[in-house]
C-alpha atoms as a PDB file:
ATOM      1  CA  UNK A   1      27.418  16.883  88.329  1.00  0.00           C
ATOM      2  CA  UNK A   2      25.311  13.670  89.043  1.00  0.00           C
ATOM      3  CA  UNK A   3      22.810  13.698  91.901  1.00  0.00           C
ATOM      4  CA  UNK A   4      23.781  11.414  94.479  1.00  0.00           C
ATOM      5  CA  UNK A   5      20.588   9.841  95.511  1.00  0.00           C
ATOM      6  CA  UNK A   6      19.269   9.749  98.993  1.00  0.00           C
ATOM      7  CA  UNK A   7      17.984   7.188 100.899  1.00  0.00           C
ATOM      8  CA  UNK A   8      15.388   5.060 100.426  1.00  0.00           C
ATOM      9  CA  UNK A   9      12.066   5.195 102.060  1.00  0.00           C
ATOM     10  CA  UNK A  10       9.992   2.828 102.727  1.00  0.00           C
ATOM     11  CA  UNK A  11       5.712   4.101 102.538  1.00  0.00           C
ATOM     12  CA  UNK A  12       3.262   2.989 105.585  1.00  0.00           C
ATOM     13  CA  UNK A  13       0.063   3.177 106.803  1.00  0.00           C
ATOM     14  CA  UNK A  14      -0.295   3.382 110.724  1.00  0.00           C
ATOM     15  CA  UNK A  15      -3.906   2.074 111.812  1.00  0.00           C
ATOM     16  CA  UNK A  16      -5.471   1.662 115.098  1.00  0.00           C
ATOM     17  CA  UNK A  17      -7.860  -0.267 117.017  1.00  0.00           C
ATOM     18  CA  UNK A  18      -8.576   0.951 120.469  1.00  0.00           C
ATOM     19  CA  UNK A  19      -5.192   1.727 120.617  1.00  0.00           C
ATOM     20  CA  UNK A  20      -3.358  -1.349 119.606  1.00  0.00           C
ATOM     21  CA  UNK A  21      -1.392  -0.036 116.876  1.00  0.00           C
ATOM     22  CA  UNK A  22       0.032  -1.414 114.078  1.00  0.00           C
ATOM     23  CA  UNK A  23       2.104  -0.020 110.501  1.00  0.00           C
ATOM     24  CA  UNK A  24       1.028  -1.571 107.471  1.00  0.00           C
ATOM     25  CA  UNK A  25       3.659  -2.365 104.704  1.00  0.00           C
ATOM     26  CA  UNK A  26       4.055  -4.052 101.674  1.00  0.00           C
ATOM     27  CA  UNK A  27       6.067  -7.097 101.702  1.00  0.00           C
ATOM     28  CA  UNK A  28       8.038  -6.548  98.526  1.00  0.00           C
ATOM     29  CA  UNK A  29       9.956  -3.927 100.519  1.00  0.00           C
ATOM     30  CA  UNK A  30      10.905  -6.041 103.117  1.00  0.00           C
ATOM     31  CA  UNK A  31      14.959  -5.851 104.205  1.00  0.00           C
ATOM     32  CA  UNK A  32      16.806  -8.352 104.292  1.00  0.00           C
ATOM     33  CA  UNK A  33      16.132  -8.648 107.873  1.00  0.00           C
ATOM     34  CA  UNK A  34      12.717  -7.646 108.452  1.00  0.00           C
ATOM     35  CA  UNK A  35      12.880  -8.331 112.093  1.00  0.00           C
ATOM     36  CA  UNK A  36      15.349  -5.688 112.512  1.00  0.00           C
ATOM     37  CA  UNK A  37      13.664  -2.816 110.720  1.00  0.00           C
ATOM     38  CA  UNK A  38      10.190  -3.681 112.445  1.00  0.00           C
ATOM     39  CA  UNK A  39      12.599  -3.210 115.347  1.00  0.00           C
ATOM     40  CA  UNK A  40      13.159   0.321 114.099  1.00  0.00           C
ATOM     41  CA  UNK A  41      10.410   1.517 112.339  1.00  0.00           C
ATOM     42  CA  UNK A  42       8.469   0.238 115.383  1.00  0.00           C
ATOM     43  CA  UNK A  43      10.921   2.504 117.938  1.00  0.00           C
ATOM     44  CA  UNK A  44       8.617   5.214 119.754  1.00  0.00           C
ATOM     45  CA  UNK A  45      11.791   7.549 119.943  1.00  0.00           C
ATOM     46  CA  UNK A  46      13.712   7.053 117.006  1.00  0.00           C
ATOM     47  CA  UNK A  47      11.403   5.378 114.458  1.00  0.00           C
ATOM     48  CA  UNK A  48       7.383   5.946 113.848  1.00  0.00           C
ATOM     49  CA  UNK A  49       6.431   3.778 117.033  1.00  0.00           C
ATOM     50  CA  UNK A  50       3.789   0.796 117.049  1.00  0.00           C
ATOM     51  CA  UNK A  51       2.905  -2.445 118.667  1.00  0.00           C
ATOM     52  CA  UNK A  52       4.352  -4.327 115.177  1.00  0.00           C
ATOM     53  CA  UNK A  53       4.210  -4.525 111.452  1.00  0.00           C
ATOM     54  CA  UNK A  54       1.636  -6.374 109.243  1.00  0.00           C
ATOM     55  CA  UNK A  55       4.067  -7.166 106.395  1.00  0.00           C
ATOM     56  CA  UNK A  56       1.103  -7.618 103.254  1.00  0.00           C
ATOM     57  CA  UNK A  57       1.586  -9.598 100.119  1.00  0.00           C
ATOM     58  CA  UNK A  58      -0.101 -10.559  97.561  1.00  0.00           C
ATOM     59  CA  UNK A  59      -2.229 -13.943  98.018  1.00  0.00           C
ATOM     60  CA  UNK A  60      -4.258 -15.855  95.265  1.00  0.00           C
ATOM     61  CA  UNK A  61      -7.557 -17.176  97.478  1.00  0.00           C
ATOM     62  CA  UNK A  62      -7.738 -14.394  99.825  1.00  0.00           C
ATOM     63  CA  UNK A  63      -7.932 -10.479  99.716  1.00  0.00           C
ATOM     64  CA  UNK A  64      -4.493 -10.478 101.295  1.00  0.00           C
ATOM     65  CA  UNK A  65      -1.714 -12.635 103.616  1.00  0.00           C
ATOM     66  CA  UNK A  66      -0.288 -10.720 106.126  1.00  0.00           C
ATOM     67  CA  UNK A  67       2.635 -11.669 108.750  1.00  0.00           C
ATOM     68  CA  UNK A  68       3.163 -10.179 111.398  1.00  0.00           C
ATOM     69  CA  UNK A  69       6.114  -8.988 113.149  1.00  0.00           C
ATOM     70  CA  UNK A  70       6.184  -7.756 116.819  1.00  0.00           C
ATOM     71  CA  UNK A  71       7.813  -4.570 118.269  1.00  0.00           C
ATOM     72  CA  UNK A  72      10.853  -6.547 119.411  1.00  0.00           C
ATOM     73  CA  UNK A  73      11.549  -8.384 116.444  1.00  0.00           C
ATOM     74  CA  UNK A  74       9.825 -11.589 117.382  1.00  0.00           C
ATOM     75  CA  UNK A  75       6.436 -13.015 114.606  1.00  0.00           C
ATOM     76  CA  UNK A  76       3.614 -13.784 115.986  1.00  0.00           C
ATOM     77  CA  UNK A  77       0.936 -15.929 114.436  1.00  0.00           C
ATOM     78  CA  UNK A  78      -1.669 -13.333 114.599  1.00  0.00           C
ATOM     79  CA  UNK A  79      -3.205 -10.448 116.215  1.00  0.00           C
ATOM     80  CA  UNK A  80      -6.957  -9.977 116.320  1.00  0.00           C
ATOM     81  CA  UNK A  81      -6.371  -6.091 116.317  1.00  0.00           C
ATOM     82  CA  UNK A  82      -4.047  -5.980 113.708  1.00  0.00           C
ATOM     83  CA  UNK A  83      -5.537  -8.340 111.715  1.00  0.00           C
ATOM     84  CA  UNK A  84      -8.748  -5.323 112.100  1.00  0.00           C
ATOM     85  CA  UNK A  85      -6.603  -2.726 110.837  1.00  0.00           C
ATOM     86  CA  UNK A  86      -5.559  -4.526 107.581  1.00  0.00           C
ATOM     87  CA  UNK A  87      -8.945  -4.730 107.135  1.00  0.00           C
ATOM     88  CA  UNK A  88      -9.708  -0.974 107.496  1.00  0.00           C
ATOM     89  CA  UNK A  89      -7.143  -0.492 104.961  1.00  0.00           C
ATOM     90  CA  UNK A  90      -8.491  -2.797 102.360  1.00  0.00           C
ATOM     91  CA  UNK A  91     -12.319  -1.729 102.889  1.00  0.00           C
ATOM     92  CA  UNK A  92     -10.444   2.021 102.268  1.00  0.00           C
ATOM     93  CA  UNK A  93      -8.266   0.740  99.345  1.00  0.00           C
ATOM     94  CA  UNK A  94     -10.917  -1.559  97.310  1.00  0.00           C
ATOM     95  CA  UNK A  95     -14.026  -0.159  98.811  1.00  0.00           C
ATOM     96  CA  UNK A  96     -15.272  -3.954 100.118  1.00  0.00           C
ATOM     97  CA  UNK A  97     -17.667  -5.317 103.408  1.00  0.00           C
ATOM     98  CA  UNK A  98     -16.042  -8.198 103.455  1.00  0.00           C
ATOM     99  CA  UNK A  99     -12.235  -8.825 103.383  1.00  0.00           C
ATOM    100  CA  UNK A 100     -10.799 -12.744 103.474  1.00  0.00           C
ATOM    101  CA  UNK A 101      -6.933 -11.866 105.294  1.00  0.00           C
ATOM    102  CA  UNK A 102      -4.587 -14.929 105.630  1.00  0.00           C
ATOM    103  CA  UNK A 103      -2.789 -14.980 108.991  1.00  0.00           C
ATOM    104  CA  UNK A 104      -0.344 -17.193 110.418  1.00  0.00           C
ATOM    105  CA  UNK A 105      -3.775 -19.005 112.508  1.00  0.00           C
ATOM    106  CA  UNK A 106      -5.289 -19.631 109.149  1.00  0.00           C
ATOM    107  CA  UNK A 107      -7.894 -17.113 107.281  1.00  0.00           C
ATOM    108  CA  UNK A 108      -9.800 -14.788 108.647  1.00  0.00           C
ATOM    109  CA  UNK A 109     -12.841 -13.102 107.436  1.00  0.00           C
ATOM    110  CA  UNK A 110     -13.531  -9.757 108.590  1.00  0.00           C
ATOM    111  CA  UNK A 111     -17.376  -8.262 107.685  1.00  0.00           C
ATOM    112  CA  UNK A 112     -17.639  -4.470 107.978  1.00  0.00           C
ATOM    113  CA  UNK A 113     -20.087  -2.752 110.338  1.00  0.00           C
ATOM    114  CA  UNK A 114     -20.025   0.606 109.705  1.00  0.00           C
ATOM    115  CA  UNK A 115     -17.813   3.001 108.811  1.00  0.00           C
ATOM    116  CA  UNK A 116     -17.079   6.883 109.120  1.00  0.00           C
ATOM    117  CA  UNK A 117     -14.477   8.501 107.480  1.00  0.00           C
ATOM    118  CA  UNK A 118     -11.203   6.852 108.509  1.00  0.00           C
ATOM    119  CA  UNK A 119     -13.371   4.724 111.237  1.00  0.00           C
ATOM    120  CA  UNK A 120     -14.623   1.160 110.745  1.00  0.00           C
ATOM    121  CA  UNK A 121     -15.970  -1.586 112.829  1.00  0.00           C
ATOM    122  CA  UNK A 122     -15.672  -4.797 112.100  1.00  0.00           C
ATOM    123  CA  UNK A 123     -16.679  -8.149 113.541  1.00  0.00           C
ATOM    124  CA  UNK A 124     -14.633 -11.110 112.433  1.00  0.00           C
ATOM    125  CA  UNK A 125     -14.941 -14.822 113.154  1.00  0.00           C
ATOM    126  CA  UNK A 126     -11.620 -16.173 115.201  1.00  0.00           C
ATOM    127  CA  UNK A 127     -12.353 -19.930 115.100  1.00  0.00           C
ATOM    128  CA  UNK A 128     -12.268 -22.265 117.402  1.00  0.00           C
ATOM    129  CA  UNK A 129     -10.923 -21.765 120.886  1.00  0.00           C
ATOM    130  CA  UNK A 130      -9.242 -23.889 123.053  1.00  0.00           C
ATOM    131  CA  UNK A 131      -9.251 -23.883 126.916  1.00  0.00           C
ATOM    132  CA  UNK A 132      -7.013 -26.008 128.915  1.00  0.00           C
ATOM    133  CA  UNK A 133      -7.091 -26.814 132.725  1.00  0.00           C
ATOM    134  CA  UNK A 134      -6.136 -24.548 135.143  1.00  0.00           C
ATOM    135  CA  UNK A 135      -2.438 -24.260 135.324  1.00  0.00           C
ATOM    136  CA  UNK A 136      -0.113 -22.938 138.545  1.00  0.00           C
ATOM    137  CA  UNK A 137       2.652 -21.330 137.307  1.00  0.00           C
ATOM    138  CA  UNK A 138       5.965 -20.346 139.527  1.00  0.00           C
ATOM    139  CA  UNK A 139       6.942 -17.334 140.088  1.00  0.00           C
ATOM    140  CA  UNK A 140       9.663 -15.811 142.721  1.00  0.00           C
ATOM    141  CA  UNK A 141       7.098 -14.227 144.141  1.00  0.00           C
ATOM    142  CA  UNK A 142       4.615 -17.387 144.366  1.00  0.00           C
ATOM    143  CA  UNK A 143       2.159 -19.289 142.212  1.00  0.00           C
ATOM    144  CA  UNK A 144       0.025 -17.682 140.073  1.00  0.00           C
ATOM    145  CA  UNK A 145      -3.281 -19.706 138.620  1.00  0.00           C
ATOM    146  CA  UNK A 146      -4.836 -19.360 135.376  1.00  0.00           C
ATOM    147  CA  UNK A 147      -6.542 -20.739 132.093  1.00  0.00           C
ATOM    148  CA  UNK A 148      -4.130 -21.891 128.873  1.00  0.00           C
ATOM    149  CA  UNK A 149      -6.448 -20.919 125.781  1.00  0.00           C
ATOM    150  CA  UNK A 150      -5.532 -20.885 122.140  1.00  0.00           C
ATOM    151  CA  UNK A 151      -7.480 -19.022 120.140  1.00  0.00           C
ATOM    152  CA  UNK A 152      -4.785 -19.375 117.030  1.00  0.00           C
ATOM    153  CA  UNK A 153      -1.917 -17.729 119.580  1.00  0.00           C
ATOM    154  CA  UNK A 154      -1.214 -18.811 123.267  1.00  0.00           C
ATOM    155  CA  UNK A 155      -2.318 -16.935 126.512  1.00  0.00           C
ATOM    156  CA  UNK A 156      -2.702 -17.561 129.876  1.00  0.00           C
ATOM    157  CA  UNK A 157      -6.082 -15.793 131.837  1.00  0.00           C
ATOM    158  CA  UNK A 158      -5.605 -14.969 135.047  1.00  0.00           C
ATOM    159  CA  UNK A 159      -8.882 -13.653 137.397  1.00  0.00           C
ATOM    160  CA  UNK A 160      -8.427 -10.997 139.538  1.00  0.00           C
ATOM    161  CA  UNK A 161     -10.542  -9.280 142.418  1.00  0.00           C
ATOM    162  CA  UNK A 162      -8.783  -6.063 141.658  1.00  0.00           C
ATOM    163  CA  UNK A 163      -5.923  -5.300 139.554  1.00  0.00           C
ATOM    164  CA  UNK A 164      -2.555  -5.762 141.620  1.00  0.00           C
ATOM    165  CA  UNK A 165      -0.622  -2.653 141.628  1.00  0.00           C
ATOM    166  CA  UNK A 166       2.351  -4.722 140.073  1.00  0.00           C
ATOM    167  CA  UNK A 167       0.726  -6.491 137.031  1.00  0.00           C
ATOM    168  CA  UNK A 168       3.174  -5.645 134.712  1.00  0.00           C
ATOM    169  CA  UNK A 169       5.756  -7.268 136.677  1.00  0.00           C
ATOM    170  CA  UNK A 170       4.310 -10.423 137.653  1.00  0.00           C
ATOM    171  CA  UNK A 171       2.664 -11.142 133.645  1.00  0.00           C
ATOM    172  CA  UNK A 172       6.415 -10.638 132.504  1.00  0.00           C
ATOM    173  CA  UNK A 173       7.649 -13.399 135.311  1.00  0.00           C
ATOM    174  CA  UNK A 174       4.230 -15.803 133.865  1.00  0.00           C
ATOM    175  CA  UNK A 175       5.898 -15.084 130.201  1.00  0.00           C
ATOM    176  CA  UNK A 176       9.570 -16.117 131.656  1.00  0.00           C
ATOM    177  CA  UNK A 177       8.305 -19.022 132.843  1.00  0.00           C
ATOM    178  CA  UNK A 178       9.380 -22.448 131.002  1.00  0.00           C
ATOM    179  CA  UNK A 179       5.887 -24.068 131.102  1.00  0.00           C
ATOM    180  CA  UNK A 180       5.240 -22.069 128.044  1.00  0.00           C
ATOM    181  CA  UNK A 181       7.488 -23.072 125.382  1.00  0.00           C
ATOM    182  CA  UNK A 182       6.304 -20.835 122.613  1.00  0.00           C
ATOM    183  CA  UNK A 183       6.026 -17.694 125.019  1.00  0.00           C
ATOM    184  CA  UNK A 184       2.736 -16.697 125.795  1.00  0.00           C
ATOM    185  CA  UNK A 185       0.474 -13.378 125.931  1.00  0.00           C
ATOM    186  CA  UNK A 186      -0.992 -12.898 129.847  1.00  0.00           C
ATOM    187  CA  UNK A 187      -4.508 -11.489 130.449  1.00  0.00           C
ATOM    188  CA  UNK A 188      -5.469 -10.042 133.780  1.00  0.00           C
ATOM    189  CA  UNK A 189      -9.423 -10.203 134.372  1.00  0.00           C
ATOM    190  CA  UNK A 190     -12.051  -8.782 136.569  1.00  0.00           C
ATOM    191  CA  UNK A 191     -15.267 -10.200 135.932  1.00  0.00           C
ATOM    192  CA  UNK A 192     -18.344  -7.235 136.358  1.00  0.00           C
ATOM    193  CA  UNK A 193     -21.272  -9.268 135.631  1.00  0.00           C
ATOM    194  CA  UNK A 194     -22.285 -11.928 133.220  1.00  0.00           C
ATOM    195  CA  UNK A 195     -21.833  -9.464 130.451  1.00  0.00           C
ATOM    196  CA  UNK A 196     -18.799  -7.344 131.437  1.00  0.00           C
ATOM    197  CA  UNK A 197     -15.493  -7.990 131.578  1.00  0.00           C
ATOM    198  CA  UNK A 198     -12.100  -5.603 132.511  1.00  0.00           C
ATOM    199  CA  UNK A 199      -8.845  -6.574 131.308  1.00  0.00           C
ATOM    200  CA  UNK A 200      -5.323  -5.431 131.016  1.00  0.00           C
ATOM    201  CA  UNK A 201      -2.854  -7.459 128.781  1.00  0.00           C
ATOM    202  CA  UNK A 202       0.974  -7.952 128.223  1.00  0.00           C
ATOM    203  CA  UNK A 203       1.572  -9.388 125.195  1.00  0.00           C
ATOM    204  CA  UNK A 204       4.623 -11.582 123.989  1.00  0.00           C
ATOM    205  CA  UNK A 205       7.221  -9.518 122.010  1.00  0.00           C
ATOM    206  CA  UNK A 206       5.604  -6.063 122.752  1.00  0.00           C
ATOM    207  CA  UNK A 207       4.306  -5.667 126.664  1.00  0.00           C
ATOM    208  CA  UNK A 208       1.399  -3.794 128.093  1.00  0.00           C
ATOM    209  CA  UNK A 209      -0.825  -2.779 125.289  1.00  0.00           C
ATOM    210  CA  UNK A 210      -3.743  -0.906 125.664  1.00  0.00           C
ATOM    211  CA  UNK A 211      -5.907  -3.823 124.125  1.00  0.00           C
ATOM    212  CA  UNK A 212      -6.098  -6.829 122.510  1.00  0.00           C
ATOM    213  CA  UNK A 213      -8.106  -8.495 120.210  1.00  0.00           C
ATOM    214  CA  UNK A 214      -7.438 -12.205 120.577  1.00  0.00           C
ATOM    215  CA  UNK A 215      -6.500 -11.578 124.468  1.00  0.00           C
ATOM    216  CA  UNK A 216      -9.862 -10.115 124.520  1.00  0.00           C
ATOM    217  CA  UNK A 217     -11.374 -13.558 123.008  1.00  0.00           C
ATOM    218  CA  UNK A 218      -9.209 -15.299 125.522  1.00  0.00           C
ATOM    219  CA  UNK A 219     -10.431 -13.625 128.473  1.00  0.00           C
ATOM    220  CA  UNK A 220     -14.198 -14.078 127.120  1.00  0.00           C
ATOM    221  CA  UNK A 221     -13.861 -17.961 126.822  1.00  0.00           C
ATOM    222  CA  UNK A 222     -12.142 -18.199 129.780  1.00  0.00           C
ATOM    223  CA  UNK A 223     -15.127 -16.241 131.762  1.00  0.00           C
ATOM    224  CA  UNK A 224     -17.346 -18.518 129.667  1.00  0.00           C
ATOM    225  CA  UNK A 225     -16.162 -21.768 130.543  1.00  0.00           C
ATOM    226  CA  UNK A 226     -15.642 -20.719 134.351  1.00  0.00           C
ATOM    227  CA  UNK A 227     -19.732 -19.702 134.594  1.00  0.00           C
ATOM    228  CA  UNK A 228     -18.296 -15.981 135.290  1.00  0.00           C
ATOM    229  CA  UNK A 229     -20.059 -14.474 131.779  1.00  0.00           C
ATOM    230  CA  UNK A 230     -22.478 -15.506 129.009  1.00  0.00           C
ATOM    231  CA  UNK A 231     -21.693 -14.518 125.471  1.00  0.00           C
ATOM    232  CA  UNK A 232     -22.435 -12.026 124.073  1.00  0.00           C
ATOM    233  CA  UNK A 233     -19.483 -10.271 126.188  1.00  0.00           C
ATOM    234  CA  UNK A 234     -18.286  -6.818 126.285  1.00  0.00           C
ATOM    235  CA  UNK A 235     -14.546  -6.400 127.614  1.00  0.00           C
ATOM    236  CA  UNK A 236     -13.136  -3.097 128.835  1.00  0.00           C
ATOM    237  CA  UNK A 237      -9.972  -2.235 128.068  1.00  0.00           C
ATOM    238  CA  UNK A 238      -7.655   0.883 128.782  1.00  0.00           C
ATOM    239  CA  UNK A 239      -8.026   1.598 124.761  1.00  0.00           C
ATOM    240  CA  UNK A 240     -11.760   0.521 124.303  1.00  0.00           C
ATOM    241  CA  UNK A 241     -14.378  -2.021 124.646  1.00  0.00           C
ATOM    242  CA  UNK A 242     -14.424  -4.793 121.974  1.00  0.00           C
ATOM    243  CA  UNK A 243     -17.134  -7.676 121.731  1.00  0.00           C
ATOM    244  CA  UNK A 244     -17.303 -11.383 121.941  1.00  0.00           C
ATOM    245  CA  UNK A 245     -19.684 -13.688 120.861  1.00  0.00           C
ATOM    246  CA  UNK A 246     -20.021 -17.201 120.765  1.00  0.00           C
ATOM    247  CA  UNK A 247     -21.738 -19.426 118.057  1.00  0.00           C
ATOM    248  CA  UNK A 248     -21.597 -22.646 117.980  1.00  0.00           C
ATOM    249  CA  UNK A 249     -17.889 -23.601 118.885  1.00  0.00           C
ATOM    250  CA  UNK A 250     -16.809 -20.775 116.922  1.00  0.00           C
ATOM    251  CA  UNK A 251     -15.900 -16.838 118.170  1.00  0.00           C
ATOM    252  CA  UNK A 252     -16.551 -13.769 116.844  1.00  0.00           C
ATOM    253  CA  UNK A 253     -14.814 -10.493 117.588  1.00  0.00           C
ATOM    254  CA  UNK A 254     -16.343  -7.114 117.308  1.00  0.00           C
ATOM    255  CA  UNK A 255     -14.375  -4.052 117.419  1.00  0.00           C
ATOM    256  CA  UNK A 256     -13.114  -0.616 115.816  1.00  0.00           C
ATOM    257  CA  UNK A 257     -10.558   0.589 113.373  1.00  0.00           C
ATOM    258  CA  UNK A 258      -9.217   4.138 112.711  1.00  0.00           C
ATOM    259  CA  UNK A 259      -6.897   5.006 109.797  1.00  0.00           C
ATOM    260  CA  UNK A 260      -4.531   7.484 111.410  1.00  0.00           C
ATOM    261  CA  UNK A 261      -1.679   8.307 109.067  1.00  0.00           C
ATOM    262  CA  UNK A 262       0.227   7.602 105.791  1.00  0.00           C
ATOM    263  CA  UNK A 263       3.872   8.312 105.680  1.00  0.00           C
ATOM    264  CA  UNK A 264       7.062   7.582 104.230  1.00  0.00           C
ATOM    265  CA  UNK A 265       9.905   5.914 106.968  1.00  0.00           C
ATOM    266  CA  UNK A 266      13.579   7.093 105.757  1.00  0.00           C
ATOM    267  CA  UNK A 267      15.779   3.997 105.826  1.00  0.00           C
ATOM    268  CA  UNK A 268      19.249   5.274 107.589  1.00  0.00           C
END
């Protein structure tokens, strides 16, 4: 009798950087809606569980293109943590220090630091940022102030004294709010010193995360152009610390990487 064949499966790689994590998979095995299998590949219950998928193809001028998908479904131009972790996974593939990934914010080199087994550091250039006036947006509870910057994805910085007990709730009423068109990632910061920043984020299309790369750049510049820090800056996260530096107009972003797994995701 003929074997009936199972089902497919589709190989990943899950990667990590301070705790943002991400599944790396090749494009060519993309469904035929990719937003709804990043949906359920991305599950932490039923599926392998991560902040999003780098979908990676093939690209002619640079090591890679990646797009990336969030936890919900939604793309996102880029992550600075993900974009980290298809790095990792290059340097381990093609044994490189320097790996030229196109986003959806334009190409990004990442130069590696060290590495240790399945644990790199990297420090890539993000660009140019943009800060914007300070902005009161409404909320049921009130207005909340803060800094629009773009740093190739929107957020919205908002100082703090002292975390409020209810973050969570009040970044998800900022990313309700209709002032931001395109939806927006929220960054609450304390400022420590000239040097030192904390920060917890909410990002658009996943939620709290335990860091972020480009919210990390976002809460440096803001700190920067408010006189509260001086590059180079070190911000504290729940998953890590990661580094910003400015040069020039440009930003550069210094953080880890850690391989964690390779699998195979059965397709039901």
């Amino acid at each position: 009798m003929p074997v009936k064949p199972g089902p497919p499966v589709i190989p990943f790689v899950k990667v990590s950087a301070c705790g943002n994590d991400f599944l790396l998979i090749d494009g060519a095995l993309a469904s035929a809606d990719p937003a709804e299998f990043t949906r359920h590949i991305c599950d932490r219950h039923e599926g392998v569980g991560a902040d999003g998928v780098e979908w990676m193809f093939p690209h002619l001028s640079s090591d890679i293109e990646v797009r990336l998908i969030n936890s919900d479904g939604s793309p996102a131009e880029i992550s600075g943590n993900g974009t980290r972790c298809v790095a990792a996974y290059i340097c381990a593939e093609r044994a490189k220090d320097r790996v030229s990934i196109l986003t959806g914010a334009g190409a990004k080199v990442c130069a590696l630091i060290s590495r240790n087994n399945s644990e790199f550091e990297f420090e890539m250039e993000i660009g140019t940022p943009i800060v914007e006036s300070e902005l009161a947006v409404k909320t049921r509870t009130g207005d909340i102030r803060g800094l629009p910057v773009s740093v190739g994805n929107p957020h919205f910085v908002v100082f703090v004294p002292q975390f409020p007990v209810d973050w969570q709730a009040q970044a998800a009423a900022i990313q309700r709010s209709a002032q931001f068109k395109e939806g927006v990632n929220v960054e609450w910061v304390v400022a420590n010193g000239m040097h030192d920043l904390s920060a917890r984020f909410f990002e658009r299309g996943v939620g709290e995360t335990s860091s972020s790369g480009t919210g990390s750049c976002a809460s440096a510049v803001a700190a920067m152009a408010t006189s509260q820090a001086e590059s180079p800056v070190k911000v504290h996260a729940p998953g890590g610390v990661q580094t910003v530096r400015r040069e020039g107009k440009n930003v550069f972003l210094r953080g880890p990487a850690r391989i964690v797994c390779r699998g195979e995701f059965l397709v039901s």
